[in-house]
C-alpha atoms as a PDB file:
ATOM      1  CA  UNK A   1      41.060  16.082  49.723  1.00  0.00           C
ATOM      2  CA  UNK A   2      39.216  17.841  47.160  1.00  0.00           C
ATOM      3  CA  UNK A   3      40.888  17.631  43.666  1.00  0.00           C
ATOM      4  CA  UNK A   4      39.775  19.850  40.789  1.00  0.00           C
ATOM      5  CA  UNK A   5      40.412  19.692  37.097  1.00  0.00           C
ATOM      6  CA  UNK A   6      40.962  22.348  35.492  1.00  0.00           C
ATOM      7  CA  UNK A   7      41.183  22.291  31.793  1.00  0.00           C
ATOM      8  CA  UNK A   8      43.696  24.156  28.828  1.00  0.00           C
ATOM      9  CA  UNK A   9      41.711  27.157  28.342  1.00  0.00           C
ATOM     10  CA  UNK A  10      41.705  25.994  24.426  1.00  0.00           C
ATOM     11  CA  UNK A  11      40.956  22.822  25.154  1.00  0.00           C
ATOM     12  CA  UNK A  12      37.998  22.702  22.780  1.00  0.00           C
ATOM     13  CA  UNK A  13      40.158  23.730  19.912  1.00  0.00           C
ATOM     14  CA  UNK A  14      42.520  21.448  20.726  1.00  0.00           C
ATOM     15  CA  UNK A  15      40.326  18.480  20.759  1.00  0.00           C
ATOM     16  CA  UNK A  16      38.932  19.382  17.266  1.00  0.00           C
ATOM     17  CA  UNK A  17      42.243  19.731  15.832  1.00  0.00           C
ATOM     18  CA  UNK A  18      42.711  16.071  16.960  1.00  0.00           C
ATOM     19  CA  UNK A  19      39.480  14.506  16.207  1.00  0.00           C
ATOM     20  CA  UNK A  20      39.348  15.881  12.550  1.00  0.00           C
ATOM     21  CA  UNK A  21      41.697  13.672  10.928  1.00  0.00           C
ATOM     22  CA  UNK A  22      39.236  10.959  12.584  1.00  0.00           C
ATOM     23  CA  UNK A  23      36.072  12.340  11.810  1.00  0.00           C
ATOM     24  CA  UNK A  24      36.934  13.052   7.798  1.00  0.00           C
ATOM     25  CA  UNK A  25      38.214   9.386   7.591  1.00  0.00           C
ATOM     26  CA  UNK A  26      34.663   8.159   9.061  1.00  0.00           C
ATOM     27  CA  UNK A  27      33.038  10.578   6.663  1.00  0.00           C
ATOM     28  CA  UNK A  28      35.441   9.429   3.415  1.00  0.00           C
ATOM     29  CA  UNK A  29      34.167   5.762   4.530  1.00  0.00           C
ATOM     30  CA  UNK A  30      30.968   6.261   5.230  1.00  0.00           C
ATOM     31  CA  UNK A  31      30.658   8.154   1.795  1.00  0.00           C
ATOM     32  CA  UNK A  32      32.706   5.329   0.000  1.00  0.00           C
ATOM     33  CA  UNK A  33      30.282   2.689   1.551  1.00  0.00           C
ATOM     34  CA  UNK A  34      27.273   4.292   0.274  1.00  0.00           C
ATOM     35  CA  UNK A  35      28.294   4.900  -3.247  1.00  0.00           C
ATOM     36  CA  UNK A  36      29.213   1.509  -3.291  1.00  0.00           C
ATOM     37  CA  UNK A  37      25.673   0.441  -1.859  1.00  0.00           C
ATOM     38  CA  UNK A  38      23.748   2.384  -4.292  1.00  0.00           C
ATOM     39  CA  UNK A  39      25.472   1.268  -7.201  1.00  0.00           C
ATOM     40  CA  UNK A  40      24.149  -2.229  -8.150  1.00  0.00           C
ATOM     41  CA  UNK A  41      21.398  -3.780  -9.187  1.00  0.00           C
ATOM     42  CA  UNK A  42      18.651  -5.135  -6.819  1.00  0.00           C
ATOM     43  CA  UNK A  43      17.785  -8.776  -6.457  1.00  0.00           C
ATOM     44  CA  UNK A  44      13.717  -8.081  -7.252  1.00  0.00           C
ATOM     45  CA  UNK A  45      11.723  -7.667  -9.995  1.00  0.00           C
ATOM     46  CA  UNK A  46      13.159  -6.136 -12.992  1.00  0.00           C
ATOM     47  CA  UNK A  47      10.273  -3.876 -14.018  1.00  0.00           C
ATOM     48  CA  UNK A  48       9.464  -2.711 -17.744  1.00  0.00           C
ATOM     49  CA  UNK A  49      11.218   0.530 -18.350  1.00  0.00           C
ATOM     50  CA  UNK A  50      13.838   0.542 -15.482  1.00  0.00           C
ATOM     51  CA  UNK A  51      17.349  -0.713 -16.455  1.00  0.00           C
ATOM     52  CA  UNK A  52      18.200  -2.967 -13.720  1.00  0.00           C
ATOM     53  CA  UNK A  53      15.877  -4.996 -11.427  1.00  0.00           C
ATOM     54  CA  UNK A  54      14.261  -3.263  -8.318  1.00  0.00           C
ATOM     55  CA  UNK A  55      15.849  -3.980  -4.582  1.00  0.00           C
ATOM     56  CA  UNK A  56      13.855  -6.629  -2.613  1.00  0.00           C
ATOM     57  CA  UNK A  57      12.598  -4.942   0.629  1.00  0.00           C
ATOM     58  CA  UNK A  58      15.842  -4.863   3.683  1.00  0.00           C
ATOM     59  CA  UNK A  59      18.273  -3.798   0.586  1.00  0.00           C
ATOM     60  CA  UNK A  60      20.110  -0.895  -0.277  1.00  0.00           C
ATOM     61  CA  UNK A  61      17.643   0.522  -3.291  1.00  0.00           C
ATOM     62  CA  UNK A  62      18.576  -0.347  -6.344  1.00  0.00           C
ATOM     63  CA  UNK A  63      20.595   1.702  -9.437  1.00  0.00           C
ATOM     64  CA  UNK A  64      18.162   3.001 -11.779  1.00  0.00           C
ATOM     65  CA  UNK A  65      18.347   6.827 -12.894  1.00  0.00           C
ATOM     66  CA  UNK A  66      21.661   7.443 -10.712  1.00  0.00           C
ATOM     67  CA  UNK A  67      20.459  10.848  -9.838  1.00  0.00           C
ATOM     68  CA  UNK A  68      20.677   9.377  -5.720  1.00  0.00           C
ATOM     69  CA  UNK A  69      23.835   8.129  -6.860  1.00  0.00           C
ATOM     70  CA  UNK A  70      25.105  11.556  -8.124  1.00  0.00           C
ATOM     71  CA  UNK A  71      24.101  13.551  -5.256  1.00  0.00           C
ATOM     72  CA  UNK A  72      26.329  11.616  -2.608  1.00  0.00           C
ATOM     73  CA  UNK A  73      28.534  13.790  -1.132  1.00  0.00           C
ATOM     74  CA  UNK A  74      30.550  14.968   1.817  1.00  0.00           C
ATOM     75  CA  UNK A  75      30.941  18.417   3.391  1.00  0.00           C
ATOM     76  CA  UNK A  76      32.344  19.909   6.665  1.00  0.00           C
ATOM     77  CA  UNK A  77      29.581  21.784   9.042  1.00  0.00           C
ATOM     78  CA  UNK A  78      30.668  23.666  12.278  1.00  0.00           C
ATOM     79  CA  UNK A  79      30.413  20.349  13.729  1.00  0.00           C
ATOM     80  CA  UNK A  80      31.911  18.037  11.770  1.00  0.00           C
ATOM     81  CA  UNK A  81      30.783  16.062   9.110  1.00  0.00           C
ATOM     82  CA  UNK A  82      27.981  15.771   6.420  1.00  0.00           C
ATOM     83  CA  UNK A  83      27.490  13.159   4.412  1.00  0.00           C
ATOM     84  CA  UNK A  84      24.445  12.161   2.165  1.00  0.00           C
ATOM     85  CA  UNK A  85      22.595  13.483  -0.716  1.00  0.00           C
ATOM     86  CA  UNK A  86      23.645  16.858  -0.741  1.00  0.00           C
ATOM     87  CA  UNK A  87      22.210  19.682  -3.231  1.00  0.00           C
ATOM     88  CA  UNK A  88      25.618  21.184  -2.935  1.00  0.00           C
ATOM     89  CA  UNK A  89      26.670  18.008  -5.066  1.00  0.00           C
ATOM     90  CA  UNK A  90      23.772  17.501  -7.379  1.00  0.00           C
ATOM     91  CA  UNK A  91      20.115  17.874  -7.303  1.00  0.00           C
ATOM     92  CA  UNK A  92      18.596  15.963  -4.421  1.00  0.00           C
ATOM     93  CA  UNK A  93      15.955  13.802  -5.801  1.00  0.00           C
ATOM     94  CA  UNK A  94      12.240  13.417  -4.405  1.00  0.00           C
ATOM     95  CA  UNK A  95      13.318   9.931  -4.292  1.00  0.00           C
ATOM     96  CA  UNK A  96      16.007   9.993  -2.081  1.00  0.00           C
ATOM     97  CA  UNK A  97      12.996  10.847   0.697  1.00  0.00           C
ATOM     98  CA  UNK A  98      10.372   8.472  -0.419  1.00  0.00           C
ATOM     99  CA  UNK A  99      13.035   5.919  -0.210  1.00  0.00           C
ATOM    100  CA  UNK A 100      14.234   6.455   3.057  1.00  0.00           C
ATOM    101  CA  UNK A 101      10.619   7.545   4.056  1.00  0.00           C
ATOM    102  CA  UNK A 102       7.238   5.881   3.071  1.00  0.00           C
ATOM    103  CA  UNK A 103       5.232   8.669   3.009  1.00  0.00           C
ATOM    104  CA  UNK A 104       7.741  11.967   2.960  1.00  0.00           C
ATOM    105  CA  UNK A 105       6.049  14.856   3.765  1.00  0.00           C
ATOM    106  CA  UNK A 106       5.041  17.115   0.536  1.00  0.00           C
ATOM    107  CA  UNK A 107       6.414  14.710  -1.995  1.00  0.00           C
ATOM    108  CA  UNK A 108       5.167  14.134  -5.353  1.00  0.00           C
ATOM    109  CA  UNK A 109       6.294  10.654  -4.380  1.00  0.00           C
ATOM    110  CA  UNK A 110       4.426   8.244  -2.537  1.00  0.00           C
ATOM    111  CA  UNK A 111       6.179   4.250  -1.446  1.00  0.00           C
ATOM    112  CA  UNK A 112       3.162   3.811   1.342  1.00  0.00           C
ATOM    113  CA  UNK A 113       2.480   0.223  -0.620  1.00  0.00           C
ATOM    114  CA  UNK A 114       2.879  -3.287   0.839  1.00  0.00           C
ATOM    115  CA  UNK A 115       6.670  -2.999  -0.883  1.00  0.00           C
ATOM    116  CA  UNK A 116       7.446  -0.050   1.180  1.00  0.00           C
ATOM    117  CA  UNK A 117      10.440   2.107   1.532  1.00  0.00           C
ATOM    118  CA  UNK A 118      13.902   1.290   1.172  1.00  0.00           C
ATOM    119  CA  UNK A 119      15.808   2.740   3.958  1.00  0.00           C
ATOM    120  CA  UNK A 120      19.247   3.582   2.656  1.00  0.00           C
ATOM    121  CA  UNK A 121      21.129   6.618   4.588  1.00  0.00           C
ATOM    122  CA  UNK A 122      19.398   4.601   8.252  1.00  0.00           C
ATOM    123  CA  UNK A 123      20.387   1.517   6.722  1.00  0.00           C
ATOM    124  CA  UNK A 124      23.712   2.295   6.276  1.00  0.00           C
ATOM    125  CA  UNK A 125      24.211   3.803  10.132  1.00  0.00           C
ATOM    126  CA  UNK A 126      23.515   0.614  11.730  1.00  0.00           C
ATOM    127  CA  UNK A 127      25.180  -1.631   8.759  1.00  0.00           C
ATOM    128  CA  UNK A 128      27.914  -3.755  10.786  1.00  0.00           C
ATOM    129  CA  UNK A 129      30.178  -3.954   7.222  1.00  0.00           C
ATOM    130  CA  UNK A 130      30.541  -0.227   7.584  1.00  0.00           C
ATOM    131  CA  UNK A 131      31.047  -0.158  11.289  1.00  0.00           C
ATOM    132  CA  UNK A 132      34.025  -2.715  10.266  1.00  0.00           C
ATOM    133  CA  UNK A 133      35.108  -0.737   7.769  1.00  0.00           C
ATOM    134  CA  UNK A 134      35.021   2.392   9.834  1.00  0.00           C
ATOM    135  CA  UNK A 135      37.572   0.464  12.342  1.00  0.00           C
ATOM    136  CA  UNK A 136      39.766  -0.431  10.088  1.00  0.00           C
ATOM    137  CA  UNK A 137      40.108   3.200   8.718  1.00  0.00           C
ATOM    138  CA  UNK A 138      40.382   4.620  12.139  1.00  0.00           C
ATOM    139  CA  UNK A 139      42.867   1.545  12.985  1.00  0.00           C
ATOM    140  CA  UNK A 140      45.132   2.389  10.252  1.00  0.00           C
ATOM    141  CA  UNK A 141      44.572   6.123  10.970  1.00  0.00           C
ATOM    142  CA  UNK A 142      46.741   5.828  14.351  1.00  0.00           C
END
């Protein structure tokens, strides 16, 4: 016996429909998370001329300026979801790169020192308090 399935012709349509309510709530979460993240002070060094003390390296960076924090953001692509420092939102800062990369390329900034980056969108995609968090949204979702 040789059994076939055969799929709604719209069944792509029909699948995003359903996953959408899903996907915003991860994206509302995820973008809740990271404001929260990159909102408080660090537990380092409070340097002269920065208002709160510098992140120790395997934080979230620190709040200093708030121009990261300003440019967080959500928006729906073809595919889905964006979420991040958007220029849609604000101004993304140089520093949004040269935190999340050491040595971005064509930056005016450069963290290639012994204190390195401070990883803070990759950070947050492997963070298991936002993977919990996540489930419980999607929980509560159904």
């Amino acid at each position: 016996m040789n059994a076939q399935l055969r799929l709604h012709p719209d069944v792509e349509e029909r699948l995003r429909r359903h996953l959408q309510p899903a996907l915003e709530v991860i994206a509302d979460t995820t973008l809740v998370f990271l404001r929260e993240k990159l909102n408080q002070t660090g537990s380092g060094t409070h340097h002269p001329g920065l208002p709160n003390p510098s992140s120790n390296p395997g934080e979230y960076p620190a709040k200093q300026g708030g121009a990261l924090l300003a440019c967080l953001g959500k928006e729906q692509g073809v595919n889905g979801w964006v979420v991040g420092a958007l220029n849609s939102v604000a101004p993304v800062p140089p520093e949004a790169w040269a935190l999340e990369f050491p040595e971005p390329p064509n930056s005016p900034i450069s963290r290639a020192t012994g204190y390195g980056a401070r990883p803070w969108l990759s950070k947050a995609a492997s963070d298991t308090e936002l993977v919990g968090r996540i489930r419980s949204a999607l929980a509560a979702l159904q």
